[in-house]
N, C-alpha and C. Protein backbone atom coordinates (compact mmCIF):
# COMPACT_ATOMS: atom_id res chain seq x y z
N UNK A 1 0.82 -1.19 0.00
CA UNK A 1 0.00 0.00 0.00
C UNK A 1 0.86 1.26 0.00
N UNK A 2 1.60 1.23 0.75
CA UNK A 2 2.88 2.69 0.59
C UNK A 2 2.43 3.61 1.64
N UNK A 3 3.13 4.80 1.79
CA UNK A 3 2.92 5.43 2.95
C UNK A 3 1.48 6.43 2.17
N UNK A 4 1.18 7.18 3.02
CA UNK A 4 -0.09 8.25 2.64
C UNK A 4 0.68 9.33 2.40
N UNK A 5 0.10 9.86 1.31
CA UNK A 5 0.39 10.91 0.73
C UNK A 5 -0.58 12.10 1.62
N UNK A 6 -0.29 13.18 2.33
CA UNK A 6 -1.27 14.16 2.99
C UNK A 6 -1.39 15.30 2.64
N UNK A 7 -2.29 16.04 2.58
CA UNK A 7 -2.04 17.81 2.05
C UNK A 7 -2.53 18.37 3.31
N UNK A 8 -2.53 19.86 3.14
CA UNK A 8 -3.28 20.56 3.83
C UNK A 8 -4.45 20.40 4.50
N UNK A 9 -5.54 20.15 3.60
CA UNK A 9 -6.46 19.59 3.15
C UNK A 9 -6.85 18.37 3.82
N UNK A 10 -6.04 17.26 4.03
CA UNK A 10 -6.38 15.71 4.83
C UNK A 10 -5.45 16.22 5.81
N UNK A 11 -4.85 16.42 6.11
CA UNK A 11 -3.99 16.75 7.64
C UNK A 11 -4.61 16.12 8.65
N UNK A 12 -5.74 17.12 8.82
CA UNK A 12 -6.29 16.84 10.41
C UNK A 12 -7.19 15.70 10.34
N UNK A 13 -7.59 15.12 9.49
CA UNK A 13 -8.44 13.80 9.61
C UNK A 13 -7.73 12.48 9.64
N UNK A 14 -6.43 12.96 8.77
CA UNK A 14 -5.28 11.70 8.24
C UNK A 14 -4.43 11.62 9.65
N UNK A 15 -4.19 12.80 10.34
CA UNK A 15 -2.80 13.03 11.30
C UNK A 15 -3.36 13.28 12.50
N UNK A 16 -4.05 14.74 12.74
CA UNK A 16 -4.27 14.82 13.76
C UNK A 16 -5.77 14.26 14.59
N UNK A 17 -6.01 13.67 13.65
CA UNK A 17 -7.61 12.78 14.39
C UNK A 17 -7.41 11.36 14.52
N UNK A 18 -5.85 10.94 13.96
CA UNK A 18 -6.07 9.52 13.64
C UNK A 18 -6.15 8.50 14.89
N UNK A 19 -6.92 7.46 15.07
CA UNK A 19 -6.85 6.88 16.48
C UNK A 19 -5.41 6.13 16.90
N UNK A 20 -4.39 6.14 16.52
CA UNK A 20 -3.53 5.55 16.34
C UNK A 20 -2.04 6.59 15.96
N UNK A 21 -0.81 6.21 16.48
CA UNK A 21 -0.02 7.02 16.18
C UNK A 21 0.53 7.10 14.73
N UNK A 22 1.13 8.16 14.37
CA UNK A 22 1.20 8.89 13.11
C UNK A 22 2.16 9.02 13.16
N UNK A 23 3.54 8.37 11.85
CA UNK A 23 5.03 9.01 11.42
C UNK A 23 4.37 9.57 10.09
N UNK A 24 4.67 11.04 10.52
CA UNK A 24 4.19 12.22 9.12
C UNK A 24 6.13 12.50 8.35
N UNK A 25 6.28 12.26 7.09
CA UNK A 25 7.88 12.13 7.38
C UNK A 25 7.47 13.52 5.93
N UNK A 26 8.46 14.27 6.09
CA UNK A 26 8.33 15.65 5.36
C UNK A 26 9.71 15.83 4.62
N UNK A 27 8.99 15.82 3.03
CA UNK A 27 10.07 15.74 2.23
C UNK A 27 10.04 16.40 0.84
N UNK A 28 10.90 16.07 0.27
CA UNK A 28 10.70 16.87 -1.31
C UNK A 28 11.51 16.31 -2.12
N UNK A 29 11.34 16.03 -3.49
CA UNK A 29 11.29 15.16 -4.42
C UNK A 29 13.30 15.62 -5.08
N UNK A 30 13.54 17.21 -4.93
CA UNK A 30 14.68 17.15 -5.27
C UNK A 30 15.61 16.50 -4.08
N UNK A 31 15.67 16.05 -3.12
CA UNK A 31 16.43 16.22 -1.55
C UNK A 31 16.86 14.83 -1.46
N UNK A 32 18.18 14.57 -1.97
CA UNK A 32 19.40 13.60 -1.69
C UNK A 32 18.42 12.67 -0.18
N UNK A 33 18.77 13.30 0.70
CA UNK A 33 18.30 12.07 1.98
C UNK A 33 16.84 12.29 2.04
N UNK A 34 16.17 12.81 1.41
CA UNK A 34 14.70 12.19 1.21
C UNK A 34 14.33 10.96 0.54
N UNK A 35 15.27 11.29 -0.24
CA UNK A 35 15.38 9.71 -1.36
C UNK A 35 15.88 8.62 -0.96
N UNK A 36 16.69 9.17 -0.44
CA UNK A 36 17.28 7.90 0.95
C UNK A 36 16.66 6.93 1.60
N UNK A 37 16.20 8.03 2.58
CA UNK A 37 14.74 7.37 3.45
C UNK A 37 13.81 6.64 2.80
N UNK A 38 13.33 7.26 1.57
CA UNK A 38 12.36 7.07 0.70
C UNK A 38 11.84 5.46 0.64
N UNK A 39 12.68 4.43 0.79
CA UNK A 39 12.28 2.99 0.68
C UNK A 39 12.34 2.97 2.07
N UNK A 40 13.25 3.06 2.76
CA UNK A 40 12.72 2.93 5.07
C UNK A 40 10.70 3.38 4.78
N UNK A 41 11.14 4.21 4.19
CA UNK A 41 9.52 4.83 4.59
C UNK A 41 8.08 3.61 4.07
N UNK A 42 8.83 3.52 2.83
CA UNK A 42 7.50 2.51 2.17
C UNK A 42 7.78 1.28 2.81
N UNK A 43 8.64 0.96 3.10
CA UNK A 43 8.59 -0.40 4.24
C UNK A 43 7.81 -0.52 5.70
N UNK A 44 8.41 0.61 6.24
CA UNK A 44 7.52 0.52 7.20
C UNK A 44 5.80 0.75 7.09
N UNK A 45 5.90 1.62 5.90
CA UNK A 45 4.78 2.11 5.30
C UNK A 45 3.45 0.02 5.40
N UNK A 46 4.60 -0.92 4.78
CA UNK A 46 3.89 -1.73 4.48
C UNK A 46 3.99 -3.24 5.87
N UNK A 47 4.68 -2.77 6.69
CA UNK A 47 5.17 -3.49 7.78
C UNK A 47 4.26 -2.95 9.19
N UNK A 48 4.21 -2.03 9.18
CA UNK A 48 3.64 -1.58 10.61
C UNK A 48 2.03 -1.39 10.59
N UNK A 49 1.28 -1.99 11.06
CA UNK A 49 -0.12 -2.08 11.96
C UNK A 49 -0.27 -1.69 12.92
N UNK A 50 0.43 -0.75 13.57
CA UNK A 50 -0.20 -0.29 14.87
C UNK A 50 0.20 1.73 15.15
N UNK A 51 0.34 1.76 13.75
CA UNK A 51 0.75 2.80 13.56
C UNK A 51 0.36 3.35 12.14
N UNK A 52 0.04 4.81 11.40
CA UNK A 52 -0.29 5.32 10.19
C UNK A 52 0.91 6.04 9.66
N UNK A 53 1.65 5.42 8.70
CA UNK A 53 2.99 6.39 7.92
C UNK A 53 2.38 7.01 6.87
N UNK A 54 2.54 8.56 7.23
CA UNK A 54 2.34 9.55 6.28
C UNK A 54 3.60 10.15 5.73
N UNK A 55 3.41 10.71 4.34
CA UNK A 55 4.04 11.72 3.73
C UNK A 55 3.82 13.18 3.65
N UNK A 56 4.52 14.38 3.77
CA UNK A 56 4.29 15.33 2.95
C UNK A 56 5.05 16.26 2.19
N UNK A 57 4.83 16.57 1.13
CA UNK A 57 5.61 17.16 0.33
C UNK A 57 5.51 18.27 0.74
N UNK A 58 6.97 18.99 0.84
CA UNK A 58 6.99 20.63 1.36
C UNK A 58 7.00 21.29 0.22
N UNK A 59 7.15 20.95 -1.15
CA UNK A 59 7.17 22.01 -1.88
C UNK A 59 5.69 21.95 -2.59
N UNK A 60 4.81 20.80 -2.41
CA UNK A 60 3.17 21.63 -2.42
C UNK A 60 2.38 21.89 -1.38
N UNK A 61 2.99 21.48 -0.03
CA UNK A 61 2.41 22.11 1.27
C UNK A 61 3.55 23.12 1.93
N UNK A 62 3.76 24.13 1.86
CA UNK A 62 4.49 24.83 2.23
C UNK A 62 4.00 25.44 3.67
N UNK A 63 2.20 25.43 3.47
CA UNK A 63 1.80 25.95 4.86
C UNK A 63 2.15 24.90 6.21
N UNK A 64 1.86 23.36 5.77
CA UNK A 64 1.95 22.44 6.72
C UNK A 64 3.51 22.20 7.24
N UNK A 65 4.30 22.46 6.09
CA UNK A 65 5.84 22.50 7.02
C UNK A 65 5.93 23.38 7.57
N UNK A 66 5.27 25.09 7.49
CA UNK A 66 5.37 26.65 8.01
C UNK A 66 4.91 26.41 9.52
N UNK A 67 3.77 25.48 9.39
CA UNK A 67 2.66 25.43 11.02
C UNK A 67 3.90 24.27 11.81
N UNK A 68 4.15 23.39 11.28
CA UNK A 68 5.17 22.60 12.21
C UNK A 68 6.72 22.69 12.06
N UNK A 69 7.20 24.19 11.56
CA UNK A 69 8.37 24.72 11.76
C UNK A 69 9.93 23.85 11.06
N UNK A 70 9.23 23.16 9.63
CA UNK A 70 9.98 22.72 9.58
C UNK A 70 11.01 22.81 8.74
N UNK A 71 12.36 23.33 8.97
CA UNK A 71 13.21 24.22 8.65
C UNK A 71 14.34 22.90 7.13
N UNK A 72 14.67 21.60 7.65
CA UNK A 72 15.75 21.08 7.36
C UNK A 72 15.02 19.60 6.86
N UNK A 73 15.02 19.12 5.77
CA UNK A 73 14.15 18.22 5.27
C UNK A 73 15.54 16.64 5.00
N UNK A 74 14.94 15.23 5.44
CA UNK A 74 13.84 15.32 5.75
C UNK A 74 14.01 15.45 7.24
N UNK A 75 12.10 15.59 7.76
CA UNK A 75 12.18 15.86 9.39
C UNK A 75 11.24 15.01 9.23
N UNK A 76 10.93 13.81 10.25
CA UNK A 76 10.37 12.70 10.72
C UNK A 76 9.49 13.34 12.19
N UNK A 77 8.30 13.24 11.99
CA UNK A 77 7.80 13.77 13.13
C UNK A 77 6.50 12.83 13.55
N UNK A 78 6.25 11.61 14.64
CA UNK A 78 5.49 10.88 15.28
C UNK A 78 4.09 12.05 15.99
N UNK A 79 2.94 11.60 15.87
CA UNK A 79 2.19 12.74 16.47
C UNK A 79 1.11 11.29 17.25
N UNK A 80 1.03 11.95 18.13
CA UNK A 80 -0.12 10.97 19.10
C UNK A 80 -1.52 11.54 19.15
N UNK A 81 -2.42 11.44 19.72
CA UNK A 81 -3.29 12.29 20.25
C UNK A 81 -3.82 13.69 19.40
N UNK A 82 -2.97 13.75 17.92
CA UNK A 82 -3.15 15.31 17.89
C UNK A 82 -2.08 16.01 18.37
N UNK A 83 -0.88 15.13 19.13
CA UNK A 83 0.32 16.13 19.34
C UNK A 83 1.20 15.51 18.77
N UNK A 84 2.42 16.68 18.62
CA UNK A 84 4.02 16.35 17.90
C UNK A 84 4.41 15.24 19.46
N UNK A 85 4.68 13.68 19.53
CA UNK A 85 5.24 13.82 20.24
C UNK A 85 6.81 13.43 20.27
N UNK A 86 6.86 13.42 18.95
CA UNK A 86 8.61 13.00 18.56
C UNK A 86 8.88 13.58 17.43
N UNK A 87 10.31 14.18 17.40
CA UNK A 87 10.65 14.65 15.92
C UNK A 87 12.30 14.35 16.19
N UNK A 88 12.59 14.09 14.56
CA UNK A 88 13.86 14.00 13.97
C UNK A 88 14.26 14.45 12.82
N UNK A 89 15.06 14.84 12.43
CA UNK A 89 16.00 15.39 11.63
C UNK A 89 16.74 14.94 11.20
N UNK A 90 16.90 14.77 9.40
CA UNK A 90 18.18 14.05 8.85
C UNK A 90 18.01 12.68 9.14
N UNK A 91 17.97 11.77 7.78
CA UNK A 91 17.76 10.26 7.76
C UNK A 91 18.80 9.15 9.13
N UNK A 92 17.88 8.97 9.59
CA UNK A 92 18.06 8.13 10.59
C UNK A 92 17.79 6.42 10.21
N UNK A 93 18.22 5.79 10.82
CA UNK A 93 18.01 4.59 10.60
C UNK A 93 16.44 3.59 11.41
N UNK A 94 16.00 2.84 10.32
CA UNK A 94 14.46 2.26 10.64
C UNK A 94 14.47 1.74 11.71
N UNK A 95 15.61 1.30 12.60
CA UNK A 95 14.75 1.28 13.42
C UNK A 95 15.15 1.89 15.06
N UNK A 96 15.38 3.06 15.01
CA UNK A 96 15.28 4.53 15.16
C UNK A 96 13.83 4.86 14.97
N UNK A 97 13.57 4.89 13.95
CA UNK A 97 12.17 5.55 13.60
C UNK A 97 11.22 4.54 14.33
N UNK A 98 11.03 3.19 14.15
CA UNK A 98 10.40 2.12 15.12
C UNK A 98 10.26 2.76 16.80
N UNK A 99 11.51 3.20 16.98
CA UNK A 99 12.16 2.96 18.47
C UNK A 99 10.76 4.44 18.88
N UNK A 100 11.24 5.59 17.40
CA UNK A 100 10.13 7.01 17.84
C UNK A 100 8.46 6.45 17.61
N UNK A 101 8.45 5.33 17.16
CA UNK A 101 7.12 5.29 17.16
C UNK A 101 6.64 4.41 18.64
N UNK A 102 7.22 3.69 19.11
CA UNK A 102 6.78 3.32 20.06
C UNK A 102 6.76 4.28 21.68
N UNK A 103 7.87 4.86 21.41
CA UNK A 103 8.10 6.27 22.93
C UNK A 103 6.79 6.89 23.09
């Protein structure tokens, strides 16, 4: 299935309503370690059930990286409840990202 693609637009129904925790991973199509990540992501994308892996592109959501400050791509950010409650910076290893989804 692959990770979710999110806009503006699905945000808060996809991310911040979801009953279940959320890796929203924020990226852009020219960006060396986006591309990187890029298969970590669709793996877990197709491996994890107890959790929703989203995408978003900063260069057609510019507002949704502006509202969650996000300066240095990519940034990996876990949200619980409707909150940020983990963020990272710069491709990290999967299971790192596992380790932020369970905290």
């Amino acid at each position: 299935m692959g990770a979710l693609h999110v806009t503006t637009a699905t945000f808060e129904n996809e991310v911040l309503k979801a009953d279940k925790p959320v890796l929203v991973d924020f990226w852009a199509s020219w960006c060396g370690p986006c591309q990187m990540l890029l298969p970590v992501i669709e793996e877990l994308a197709d491996e994890v059930t107890d959790a929703k892996i989203c995408k978003v592109n900063v260069d057609e959501e510019p507002e949704l990286a502006g509202r969650y400050k996000v300066m240095t791509i990519p940034t990996l950010m876990v949200v619980k409840d409707g909150k940020v409650a983990d963020t990272s910076v710069g491709v990290i290893p999967k299971d790192a990202i596992l380790k932020m989804l369970k905290a």
